[in-house]
C-alpha atoms as a PDB file:
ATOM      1  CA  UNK A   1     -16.633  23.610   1.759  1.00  0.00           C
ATOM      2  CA  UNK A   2     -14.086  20.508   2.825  1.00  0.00           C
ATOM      3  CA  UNK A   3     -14.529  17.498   1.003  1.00  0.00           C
ATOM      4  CA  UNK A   4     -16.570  15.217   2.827  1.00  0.00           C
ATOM      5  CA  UNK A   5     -18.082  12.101   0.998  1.00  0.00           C
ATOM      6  CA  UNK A   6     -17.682  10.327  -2.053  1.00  0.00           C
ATOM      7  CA  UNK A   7     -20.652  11.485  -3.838  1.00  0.00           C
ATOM      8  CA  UNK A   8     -18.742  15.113  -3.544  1.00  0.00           C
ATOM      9  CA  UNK A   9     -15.699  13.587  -4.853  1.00  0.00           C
ATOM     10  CA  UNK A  10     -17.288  12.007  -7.367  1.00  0.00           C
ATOM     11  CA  UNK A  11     -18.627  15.313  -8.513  1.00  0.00           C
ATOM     12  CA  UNK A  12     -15.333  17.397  -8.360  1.00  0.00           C
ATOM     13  CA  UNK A  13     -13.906  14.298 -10.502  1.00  0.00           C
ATOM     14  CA  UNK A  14     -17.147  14.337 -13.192  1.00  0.00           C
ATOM     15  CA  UNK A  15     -16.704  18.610 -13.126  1.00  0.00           C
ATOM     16  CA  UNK A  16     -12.769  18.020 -13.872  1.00  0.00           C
ATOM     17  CA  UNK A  17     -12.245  17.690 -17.995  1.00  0.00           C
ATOM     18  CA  UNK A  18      -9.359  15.742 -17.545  1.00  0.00           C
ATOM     19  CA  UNK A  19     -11.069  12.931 -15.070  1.00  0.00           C
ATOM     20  CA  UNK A  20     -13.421  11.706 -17.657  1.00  0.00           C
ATOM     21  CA  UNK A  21     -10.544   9.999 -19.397  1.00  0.00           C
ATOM     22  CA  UNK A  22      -9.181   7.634 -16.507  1.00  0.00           C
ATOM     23  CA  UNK A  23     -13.111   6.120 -15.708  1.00  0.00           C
ATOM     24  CA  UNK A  24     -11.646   6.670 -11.426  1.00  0.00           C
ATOM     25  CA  UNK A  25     -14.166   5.207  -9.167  1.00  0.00           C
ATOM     26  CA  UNK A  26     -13.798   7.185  -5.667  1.00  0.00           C
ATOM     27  CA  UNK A  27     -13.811   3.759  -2.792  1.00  0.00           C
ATOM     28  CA  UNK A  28     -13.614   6.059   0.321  1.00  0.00           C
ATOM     29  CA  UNK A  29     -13.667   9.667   1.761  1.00  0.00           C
ATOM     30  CA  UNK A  30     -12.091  10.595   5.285  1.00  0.00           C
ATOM     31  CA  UNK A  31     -10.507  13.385   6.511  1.00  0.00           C
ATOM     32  CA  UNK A  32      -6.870  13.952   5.630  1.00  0.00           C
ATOM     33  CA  UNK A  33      -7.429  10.662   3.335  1.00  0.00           C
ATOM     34  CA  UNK A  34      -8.937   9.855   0.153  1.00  0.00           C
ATOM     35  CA  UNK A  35      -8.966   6.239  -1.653  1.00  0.00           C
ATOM     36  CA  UNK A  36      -9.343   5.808  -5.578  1.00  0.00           C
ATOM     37  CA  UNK A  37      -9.520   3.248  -7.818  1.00  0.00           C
ATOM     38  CA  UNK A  38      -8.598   3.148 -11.358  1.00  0.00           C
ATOM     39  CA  UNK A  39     -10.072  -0.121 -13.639  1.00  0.00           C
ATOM     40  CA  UNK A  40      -7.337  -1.372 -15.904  1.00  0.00           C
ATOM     41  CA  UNK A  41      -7.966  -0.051 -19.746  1.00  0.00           C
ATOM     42  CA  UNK A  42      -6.603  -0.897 -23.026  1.00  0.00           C
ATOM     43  CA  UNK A  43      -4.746   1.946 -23.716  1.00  0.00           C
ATOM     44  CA  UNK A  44      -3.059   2.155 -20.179  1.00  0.00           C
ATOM     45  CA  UNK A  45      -0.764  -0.973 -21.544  1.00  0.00           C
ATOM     46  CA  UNK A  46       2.541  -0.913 -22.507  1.00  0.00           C
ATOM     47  CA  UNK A  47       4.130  -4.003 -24.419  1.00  0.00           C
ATOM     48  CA  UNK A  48       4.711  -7.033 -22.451  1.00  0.00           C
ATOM     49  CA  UNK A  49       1.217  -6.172 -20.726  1.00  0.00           C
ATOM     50  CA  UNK A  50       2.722  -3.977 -18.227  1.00  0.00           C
ATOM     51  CA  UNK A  51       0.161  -0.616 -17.110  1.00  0.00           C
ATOM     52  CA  UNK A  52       2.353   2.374 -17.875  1.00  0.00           C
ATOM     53  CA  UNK A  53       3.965   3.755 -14.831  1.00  0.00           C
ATOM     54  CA  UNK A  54       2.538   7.545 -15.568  1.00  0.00           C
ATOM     55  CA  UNK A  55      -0.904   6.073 -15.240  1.00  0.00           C
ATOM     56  CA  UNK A  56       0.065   4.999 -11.688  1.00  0.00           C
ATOM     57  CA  UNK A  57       1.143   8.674 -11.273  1.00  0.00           C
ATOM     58  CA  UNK A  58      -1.830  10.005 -12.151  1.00  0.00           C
ATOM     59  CA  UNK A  59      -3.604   8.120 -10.241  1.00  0.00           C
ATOM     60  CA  UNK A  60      -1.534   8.961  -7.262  1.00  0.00           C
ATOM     61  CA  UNK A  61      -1.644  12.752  -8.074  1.00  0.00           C
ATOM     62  CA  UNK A  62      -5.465  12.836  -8.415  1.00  0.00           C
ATOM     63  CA  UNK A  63      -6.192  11.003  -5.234  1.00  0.00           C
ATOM     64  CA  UNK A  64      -3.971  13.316  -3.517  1.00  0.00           C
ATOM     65  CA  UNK A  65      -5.646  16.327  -4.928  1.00  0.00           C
ATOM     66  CA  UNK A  66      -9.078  14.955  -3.549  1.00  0.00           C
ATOM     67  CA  UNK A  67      -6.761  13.980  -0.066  1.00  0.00           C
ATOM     68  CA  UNK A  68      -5.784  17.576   0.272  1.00  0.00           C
ATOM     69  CA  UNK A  69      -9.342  18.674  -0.403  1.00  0.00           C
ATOM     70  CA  UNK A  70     -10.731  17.313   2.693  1.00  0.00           C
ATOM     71  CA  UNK A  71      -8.546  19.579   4.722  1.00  0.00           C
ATOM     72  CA  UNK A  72      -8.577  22.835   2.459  1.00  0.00           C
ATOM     73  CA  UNK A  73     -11.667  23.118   0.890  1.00  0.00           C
ATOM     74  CA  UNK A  74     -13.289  21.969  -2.661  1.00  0.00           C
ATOM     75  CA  UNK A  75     -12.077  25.376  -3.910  1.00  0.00           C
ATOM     76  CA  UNK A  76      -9.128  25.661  -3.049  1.00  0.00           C
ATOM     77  CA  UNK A  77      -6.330  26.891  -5.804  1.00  0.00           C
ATOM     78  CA  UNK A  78      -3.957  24.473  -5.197  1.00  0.00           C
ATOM     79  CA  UNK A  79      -1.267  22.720  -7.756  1.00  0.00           C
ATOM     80  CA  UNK A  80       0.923  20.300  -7.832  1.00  0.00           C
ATOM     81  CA  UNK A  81       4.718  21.629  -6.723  1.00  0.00           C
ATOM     82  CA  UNK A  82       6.694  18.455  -6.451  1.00  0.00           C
ATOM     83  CA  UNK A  83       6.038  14.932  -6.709  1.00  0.00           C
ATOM     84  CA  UNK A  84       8.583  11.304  -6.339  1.00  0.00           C
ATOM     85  CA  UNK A  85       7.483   8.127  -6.907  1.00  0.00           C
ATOM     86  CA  UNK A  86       8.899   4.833  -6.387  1.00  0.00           C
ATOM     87  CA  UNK A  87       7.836   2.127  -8.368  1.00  0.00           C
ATOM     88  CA  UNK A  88       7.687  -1.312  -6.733  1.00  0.00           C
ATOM     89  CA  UNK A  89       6.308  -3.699  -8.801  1.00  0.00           C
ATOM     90  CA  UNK A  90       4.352  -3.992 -11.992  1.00  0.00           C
ATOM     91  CA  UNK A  91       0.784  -3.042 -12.278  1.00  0.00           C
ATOM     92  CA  UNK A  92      -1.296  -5.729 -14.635  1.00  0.00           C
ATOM     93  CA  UNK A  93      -4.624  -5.058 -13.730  1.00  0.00           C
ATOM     94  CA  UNK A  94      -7.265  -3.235 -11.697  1.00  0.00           C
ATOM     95  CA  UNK A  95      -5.453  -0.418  -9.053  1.00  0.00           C
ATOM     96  CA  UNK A  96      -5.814   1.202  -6.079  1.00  0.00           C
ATOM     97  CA  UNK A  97      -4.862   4.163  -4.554  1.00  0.00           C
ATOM     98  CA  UNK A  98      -4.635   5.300  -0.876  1.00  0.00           C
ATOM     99  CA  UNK A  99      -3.878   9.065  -0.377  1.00  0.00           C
ATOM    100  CA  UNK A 100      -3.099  10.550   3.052  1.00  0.00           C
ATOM    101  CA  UNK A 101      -2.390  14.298   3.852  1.00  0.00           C
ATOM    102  CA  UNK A 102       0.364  13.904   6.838  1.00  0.00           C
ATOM    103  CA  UNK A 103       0.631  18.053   7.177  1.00  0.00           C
ATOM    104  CA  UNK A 104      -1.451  20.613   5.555  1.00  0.00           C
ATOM    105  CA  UNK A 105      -0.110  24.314   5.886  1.00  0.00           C
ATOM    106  CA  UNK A 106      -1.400  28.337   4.612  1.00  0.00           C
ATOM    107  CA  UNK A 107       0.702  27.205   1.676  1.00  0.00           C
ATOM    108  CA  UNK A 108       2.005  24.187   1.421  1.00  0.00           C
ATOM    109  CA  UNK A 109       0.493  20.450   1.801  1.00  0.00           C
ATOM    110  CA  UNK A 110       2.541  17.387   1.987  1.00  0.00           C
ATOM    111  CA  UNK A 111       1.877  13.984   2.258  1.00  0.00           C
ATOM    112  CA  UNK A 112       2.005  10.059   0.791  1.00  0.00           C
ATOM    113  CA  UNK A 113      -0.020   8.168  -1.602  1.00  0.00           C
ATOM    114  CA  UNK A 114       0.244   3.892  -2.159  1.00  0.00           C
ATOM    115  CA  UNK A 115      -0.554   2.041  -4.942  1.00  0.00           C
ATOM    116  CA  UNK A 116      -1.492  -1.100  -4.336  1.00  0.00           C
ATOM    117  CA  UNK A 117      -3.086  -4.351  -6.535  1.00  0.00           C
ATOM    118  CA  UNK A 118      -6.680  -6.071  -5.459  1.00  0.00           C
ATOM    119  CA  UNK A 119      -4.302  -9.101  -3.085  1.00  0.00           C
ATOM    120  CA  UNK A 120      -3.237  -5.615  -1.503  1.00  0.00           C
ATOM    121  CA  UNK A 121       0.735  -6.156  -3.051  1.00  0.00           C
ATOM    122  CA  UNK A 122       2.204  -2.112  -2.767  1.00  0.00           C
ATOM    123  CA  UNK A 123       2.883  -1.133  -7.190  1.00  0.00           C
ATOM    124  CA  UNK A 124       4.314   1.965  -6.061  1.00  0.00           C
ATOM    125  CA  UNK A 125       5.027   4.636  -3.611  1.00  0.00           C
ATOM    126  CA  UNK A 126       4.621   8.336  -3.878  1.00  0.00           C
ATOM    127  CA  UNK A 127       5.097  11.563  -1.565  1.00  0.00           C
ATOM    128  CA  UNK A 128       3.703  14.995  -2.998  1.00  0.00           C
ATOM    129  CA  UNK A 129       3.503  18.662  -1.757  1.00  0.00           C
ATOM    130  CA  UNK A 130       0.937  20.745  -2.871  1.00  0.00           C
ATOM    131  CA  UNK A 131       1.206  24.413  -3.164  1.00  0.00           C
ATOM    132  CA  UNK A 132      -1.444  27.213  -2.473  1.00  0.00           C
ATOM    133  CA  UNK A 133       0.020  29.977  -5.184  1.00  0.00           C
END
């Protein structure tokens, strides 16, 4: 079953132990393309009230996970198999994540995910590839 709405995403994020942690809100579902958000917490703050850049990462991984989803399937066994990021700028409150799948393979997925503030300034780039072991 493909990943169609947000009230499926929602649930593959509430079924996922380590999603309860990060309080994502799911903004949009399309195919090939999945948008997150992720409300600024407390404990995501480094000194000099900066969000911590693996936070961002996260962010961008899990949105990509749901991105790559819509194309492959709720069930399908993928992982993580590389991942670069580019930080832009620094992230002080509220973020949001745009994921897009740009090719989708038997094995392999690859695409981009942008971080972005609520004026819409990019935090951060990222491109991942996705493996189907």
């Amino acid at each position: 079953m493909l990943l169609e709405t947000v009230a499926q995403a929602v649930k593959v994020l509430q079924e996922s132990p380590f999603a309860a942690i990060w309080s994502y809100q799911v903004v949009e579902v399309r195919p090939g393309s999945v948008t997150l958000a992720l409300p600024a917490q407390p404990q995501f703050y480094r000194p000099g009230g900066i969000i911590q850049g693996g936070c961002l990462m996260t962010l961008a991984d899990t949105a990509f996970w749901l991105a790559a989803m819509t194309e492959l399937g709720v069930d399908a066994p993928i992982v993580t198999l590389e991942m670069k990021t580019n930080f832009l700028r620094a992230a002080q409150a509220d973020v949001y994540c745009r994921a897009d799948v740009m090719k989708s393979g038997r094995r392999v997925t690859y695409g981009t995910a942008t971080i972005s503030d609520k004026a819409g300034q990019v935090l951060s780039h990222h491109t991942l590839t996705y493996l189907a072991p």
